[in-house]
PDB file of N, CA and C in Angstrom:
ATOM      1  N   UNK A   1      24.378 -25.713 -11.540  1.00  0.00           N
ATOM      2  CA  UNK A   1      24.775 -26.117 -12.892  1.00  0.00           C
ATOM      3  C   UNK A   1      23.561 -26.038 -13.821  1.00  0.00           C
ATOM      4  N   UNK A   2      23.904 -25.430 -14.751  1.00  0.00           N
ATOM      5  CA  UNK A   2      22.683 -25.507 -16.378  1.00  0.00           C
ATOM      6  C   UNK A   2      22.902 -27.043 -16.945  1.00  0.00           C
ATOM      7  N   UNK A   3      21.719 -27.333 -16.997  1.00  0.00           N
ATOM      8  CA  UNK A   3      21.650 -28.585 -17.536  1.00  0.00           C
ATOM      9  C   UNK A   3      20.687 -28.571 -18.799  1.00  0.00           C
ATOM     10  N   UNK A   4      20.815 -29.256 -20.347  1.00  0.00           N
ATOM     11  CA  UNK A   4      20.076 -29.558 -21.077  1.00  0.00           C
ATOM     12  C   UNK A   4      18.563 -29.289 -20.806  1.00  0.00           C
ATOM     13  N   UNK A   5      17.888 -28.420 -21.402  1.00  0.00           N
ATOM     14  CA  UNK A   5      16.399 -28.194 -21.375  1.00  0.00           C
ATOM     15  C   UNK A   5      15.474 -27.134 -19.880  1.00  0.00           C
ATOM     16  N   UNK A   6      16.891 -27.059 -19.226  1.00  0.00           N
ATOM     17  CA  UNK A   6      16.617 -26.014 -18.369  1.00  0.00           C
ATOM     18  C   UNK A   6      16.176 -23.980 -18.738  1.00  0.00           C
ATOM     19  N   UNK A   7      15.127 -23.835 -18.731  1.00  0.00           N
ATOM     20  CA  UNK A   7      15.069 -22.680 -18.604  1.00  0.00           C
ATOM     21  C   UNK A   7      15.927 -21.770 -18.092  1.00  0.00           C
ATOM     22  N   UNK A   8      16.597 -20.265 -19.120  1.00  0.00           N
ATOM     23  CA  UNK A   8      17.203 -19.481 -18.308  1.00  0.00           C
ATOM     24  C   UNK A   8      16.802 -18.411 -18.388  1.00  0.00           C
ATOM     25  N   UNK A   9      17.673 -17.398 -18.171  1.00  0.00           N
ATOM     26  CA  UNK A   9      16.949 -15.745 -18.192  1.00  0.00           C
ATOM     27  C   UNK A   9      18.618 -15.363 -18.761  1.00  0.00           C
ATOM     28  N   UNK A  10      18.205 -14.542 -19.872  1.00  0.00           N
ATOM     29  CA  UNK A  10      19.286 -13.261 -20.222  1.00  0.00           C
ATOM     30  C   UNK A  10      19.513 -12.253 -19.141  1.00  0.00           C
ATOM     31  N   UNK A  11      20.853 -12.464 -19.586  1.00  0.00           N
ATOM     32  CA  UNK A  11      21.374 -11.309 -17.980  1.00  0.00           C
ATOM     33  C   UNK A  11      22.050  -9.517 -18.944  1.00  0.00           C
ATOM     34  N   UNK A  12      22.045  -9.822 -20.589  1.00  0.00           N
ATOM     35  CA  UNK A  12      22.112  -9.139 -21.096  1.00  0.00           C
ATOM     36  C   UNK A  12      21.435  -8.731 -22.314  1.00  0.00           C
ATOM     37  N   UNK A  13      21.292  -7.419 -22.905  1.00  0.00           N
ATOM     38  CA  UNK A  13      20.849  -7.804 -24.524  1.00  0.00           C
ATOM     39  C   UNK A  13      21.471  -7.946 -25.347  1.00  0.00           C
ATOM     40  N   UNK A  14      20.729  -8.689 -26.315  1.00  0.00           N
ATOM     41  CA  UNK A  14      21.519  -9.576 -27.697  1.00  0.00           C
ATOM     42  C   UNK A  14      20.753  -8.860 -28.736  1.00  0.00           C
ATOM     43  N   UNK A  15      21.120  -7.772 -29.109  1.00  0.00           N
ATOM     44  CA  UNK A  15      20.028  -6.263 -29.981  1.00  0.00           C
ATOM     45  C   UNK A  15      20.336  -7.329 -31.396  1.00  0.00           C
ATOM     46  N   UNK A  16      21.391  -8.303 -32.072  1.00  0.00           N
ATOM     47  CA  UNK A  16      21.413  -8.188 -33.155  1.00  0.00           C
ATOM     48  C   UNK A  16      19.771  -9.798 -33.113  1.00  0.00           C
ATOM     49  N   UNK A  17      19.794 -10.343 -32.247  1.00  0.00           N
ATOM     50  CA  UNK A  17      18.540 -11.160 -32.142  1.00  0.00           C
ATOM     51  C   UNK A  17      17.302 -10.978 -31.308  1.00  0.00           C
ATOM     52  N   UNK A  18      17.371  -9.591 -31.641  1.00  0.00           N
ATOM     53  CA  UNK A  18      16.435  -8.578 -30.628  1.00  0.00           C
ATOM     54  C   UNK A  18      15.799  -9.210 -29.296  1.00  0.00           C
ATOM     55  N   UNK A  19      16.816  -9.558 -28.588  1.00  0.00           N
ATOM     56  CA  UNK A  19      16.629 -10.179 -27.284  1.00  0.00           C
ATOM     57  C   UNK A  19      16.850  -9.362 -26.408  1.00  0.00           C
ATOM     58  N   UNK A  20      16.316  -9.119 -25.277  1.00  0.00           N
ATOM     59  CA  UNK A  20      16.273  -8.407 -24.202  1.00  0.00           C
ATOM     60  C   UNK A  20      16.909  -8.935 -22.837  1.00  0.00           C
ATOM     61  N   UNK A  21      17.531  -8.243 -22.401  1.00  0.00           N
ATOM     62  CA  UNK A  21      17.949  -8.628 -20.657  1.00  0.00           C
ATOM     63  C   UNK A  21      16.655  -9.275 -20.285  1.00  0.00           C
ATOM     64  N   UNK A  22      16.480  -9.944 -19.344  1.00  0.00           N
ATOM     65  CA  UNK A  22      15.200 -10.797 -18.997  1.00  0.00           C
ATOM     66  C   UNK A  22      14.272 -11.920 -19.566  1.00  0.00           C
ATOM     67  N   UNK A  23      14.822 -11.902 -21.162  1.00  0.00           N
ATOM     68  CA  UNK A  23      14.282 -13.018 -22.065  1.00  0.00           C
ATOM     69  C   UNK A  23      14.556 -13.814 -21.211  1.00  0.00           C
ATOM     70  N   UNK A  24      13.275 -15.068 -21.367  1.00  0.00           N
ATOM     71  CA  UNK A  24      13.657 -16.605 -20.670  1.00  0.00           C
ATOM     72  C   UNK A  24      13.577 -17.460 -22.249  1.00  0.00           C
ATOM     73  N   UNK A  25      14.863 -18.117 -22.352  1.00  0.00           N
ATOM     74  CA  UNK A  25      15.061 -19.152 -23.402  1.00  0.00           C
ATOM     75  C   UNK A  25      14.897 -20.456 -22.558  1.00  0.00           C
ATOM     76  N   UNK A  26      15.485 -21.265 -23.622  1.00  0.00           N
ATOM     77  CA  UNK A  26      15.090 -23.324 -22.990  1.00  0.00           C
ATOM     78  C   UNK A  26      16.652 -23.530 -23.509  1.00  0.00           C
ATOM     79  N   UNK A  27      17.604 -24.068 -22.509  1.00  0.00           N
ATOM     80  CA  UNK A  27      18.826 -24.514 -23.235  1.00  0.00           C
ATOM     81  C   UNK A  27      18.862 -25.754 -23.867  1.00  0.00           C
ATOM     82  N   UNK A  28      19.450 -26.117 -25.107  1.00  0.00           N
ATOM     83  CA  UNK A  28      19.672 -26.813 -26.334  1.00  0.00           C
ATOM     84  C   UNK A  28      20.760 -27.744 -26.073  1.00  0.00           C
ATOM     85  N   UNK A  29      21.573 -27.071 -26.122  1.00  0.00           N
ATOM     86  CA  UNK A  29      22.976 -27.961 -25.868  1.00  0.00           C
ATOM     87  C   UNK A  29      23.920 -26.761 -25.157  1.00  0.00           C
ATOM     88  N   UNK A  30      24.408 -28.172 -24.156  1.00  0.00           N
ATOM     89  CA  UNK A  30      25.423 -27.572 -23.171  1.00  0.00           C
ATOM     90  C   UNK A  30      26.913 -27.804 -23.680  1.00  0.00           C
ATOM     91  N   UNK A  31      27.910 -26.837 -23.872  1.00  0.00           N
ATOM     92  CA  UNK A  31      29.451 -26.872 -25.078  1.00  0.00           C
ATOM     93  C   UNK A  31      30.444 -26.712 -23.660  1.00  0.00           C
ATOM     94  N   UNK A  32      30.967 -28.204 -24.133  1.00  0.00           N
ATOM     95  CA  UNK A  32      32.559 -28.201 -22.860  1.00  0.00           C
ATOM     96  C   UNK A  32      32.208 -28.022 -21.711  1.00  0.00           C
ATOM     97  N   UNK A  33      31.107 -29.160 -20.939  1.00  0.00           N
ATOM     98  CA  UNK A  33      31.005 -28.994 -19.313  1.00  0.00           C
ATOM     99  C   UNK A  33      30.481 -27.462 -19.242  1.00  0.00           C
ATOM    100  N   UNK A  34      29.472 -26.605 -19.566  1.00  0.00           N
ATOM    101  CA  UNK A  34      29.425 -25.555 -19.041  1.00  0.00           C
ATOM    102  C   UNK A  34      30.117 -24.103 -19.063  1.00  0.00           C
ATOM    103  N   UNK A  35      30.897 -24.555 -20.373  1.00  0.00           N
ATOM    104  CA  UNK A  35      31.829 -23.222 -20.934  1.00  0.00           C
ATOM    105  C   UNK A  35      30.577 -22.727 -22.136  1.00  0.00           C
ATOM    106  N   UNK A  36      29.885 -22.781 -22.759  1.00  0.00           N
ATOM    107  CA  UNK A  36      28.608 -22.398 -23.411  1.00  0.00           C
ATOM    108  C   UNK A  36      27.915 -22.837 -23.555  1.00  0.00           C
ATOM    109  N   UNK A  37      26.908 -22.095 -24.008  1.00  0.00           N
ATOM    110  CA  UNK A  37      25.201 -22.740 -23.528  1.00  0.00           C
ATOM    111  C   UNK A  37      24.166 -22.486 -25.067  1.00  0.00           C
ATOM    112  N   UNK A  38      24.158 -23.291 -26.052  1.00  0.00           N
ATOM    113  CA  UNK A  38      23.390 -23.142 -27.059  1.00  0.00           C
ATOM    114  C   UNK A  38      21.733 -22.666 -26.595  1.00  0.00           C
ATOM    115  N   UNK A  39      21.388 -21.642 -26.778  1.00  0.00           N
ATOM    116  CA  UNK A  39      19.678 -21.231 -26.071  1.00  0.00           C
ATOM    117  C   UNK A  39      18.808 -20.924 -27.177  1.00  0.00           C
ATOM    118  N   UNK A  40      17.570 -21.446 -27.455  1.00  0.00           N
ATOM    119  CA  UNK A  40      16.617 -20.863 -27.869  1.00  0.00           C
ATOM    120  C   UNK A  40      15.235 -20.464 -27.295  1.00  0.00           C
ATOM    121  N   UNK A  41      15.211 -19.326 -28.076  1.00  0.00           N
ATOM    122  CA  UNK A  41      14.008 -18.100 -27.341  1.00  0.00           C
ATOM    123  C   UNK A  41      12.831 -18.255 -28.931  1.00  0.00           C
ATOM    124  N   UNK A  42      11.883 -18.232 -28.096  1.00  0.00           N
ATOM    125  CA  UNK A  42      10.919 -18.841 -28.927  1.00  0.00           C
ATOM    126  C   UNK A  42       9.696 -17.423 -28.399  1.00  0.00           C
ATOM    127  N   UNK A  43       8.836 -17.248 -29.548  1.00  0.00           N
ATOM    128  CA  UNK A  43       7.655 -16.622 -29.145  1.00  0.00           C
ATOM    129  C   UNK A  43       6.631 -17.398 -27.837  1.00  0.00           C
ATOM    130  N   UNK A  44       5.843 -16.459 -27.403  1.00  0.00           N
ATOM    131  CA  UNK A  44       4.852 -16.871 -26.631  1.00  0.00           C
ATOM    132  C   UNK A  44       3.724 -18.059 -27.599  1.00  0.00           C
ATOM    133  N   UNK A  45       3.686 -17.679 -28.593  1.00  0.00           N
ATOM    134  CA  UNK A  45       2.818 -18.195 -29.782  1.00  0.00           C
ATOM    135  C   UNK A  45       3.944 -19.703 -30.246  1.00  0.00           C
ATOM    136  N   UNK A  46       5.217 -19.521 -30.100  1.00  0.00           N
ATOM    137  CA  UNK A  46       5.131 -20.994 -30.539  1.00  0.00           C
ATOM    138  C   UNK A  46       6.342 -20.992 -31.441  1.00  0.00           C
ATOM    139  N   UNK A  47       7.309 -19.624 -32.045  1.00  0.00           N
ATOM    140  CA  UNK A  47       7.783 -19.270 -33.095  1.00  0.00           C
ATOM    141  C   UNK A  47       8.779 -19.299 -32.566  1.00  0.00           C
ATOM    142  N   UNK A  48       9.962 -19.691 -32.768  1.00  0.00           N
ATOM    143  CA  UNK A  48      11.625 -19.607 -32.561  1.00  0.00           C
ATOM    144  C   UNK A  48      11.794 -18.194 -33.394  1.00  0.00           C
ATOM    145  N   UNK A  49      12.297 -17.439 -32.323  1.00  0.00           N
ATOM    146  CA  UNK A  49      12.860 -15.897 -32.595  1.00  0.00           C
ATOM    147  C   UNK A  49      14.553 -16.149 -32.692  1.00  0.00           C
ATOM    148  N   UNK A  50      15.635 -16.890 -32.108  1.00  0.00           N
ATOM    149  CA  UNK A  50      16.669 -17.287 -32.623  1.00  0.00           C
ATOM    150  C   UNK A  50      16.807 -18.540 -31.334  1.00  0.00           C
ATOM    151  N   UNK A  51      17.953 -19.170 -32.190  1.00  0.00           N
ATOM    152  CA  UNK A  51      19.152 -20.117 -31.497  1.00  0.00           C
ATOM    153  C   UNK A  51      20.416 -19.689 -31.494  1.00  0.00           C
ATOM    154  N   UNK A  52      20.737 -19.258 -30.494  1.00  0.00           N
ATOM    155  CA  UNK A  52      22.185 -18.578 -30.329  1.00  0.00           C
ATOM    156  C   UNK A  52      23.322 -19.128 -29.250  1.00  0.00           C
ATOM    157  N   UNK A  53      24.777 -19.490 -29.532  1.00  0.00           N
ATOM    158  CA  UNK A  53      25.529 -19.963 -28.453  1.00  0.00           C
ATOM    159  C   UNK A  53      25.177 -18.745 -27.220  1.00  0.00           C
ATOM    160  N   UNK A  54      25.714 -18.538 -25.973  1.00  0.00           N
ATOM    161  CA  UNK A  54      26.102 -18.220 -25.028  1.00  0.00           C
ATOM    162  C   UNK A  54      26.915 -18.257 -23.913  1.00  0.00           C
ATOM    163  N   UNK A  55      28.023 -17.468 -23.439  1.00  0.00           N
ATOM    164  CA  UNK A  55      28.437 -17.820 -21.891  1.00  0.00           C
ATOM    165  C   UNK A  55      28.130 -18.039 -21.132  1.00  0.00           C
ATOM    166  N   UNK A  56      28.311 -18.142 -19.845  1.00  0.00           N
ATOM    167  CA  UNK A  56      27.446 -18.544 -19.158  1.00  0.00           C
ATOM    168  C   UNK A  56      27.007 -16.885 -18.152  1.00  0.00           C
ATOM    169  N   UNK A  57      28.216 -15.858 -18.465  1.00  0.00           N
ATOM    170  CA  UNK A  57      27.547 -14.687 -17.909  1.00  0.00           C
ATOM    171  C   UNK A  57      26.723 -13.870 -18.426  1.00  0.00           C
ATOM    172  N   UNK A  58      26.512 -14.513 -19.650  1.00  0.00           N
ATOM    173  CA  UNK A  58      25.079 -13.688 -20.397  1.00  0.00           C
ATOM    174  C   UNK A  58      23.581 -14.668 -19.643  1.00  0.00           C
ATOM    175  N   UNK A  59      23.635 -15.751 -18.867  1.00  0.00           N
ATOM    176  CA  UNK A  59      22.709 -16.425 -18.536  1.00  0.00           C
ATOM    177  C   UNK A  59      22.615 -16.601 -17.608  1.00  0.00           C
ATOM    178  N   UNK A  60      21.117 -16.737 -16.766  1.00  0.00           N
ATOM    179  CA  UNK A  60      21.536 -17.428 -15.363  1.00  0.00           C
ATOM    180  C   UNK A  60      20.017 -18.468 -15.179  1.00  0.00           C
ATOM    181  N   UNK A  61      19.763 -18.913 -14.059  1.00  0.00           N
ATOM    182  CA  UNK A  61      18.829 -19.623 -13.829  1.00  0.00           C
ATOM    183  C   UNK A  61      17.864 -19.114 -13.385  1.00  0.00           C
ATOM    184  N   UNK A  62      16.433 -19.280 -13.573  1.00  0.00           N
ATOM    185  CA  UNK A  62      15.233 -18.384 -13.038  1.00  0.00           C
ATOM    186  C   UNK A  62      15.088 -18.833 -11.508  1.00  0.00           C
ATOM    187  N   UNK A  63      14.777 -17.797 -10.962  1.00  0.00           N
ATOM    188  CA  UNK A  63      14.607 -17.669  -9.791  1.00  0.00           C
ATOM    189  C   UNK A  63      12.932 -17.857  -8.839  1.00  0.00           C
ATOM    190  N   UNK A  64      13.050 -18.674  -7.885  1.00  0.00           N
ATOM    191  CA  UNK A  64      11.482 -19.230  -7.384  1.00  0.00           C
ATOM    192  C   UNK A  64      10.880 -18.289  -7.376  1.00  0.00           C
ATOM    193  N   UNK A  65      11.186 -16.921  -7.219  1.00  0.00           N
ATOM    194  CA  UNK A  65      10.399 -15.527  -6.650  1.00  0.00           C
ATOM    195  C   UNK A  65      10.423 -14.912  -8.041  1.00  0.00           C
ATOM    196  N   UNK A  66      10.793 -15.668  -9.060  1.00  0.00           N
ATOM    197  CA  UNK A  66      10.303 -14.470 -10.233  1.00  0.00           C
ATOM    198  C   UNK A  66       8.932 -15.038 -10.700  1.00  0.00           C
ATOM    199  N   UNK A  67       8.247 -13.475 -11.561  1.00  0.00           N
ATOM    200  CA  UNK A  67       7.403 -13.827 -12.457  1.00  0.00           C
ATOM    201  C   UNK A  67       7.851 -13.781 -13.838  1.00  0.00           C
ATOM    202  N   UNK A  68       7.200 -14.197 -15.102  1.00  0.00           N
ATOM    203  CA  UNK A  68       7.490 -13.560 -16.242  1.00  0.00           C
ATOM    204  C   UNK A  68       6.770 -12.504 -17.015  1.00  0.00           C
ATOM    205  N   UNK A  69       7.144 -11.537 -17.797  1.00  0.00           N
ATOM    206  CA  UNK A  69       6.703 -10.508 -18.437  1.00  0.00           C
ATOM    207  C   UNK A  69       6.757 -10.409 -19.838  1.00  0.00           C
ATOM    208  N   UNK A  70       5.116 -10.373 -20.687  1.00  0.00           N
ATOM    209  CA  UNK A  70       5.621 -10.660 -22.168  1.00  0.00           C
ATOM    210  C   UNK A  70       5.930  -8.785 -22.635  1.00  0.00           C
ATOM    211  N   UNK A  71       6.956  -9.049 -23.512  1.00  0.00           N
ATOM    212  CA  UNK A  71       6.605  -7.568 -24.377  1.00  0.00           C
ATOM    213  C   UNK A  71       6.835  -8.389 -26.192  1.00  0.00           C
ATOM    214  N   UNK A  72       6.612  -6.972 -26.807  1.00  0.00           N
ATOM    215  CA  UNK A  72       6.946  -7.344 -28.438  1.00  0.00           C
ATOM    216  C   UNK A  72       8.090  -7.318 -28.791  1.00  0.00           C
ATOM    217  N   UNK A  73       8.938  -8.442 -29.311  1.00  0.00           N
ATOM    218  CA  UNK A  73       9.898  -8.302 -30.082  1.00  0.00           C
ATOM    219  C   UNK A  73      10.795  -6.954 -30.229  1.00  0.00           C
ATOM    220  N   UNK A  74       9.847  -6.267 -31.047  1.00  0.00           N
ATOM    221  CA  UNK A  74      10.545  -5.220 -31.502  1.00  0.00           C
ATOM    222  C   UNK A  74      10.663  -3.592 -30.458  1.00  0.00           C
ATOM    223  N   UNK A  75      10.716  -4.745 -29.232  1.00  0.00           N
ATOM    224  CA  UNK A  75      11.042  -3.500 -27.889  1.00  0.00           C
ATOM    225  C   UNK A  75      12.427  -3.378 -27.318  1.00  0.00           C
ATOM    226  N   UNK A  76      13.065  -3.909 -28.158  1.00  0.00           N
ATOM    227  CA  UNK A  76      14.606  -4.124 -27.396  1.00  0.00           C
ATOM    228  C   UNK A  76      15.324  -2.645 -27.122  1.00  0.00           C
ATOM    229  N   UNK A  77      15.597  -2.908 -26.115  1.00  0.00           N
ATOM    230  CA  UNK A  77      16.305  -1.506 -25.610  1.00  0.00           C
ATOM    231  C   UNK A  77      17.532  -1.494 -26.695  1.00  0.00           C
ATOM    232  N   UNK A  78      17.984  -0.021 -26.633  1.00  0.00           N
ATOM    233  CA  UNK A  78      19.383   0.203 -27.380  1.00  0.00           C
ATOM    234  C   UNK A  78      20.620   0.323 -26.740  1.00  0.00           C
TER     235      UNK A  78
END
């Protein structure tokens, strides 16, 4: 279960908030037991890049065996 303030990972891209498959956001608020997931993705520096609802199959939970990877913003695949 996603719980309030849990880190996740995009399982897809969100091109209109130039988010990438693999973004890790911080969840905000959890909508109806786990039917959506309010997430914000913030710069490495500190900057909220958006707050956007979500399903829960655009998200999942990070995994013990991952690392993370920064790129720029404006690398979003098409």
């Amino acid at each position: 279960m996603i719980d309030e303030l849990d880190s996740v990972v995009l399982t897809e891209d969100i091109p209109d908030f130039k988010l990438a498959k693999g973004d890790i956001g911080t969840v905000v608020l959890v909508h109806n037991n786990g039917e959506g997931y309010e997430v914000e993705f913030v710069t490495l520096g500190g900057d909220t890049i958006a707050v956007t609802t979500l399903f829960p199959v655009q998200i999942r939970m990070i995994g013990d065996m991952e690392i993370a990877n920064a790129r720029g913003i404006d690398t979003v695949a098409a």
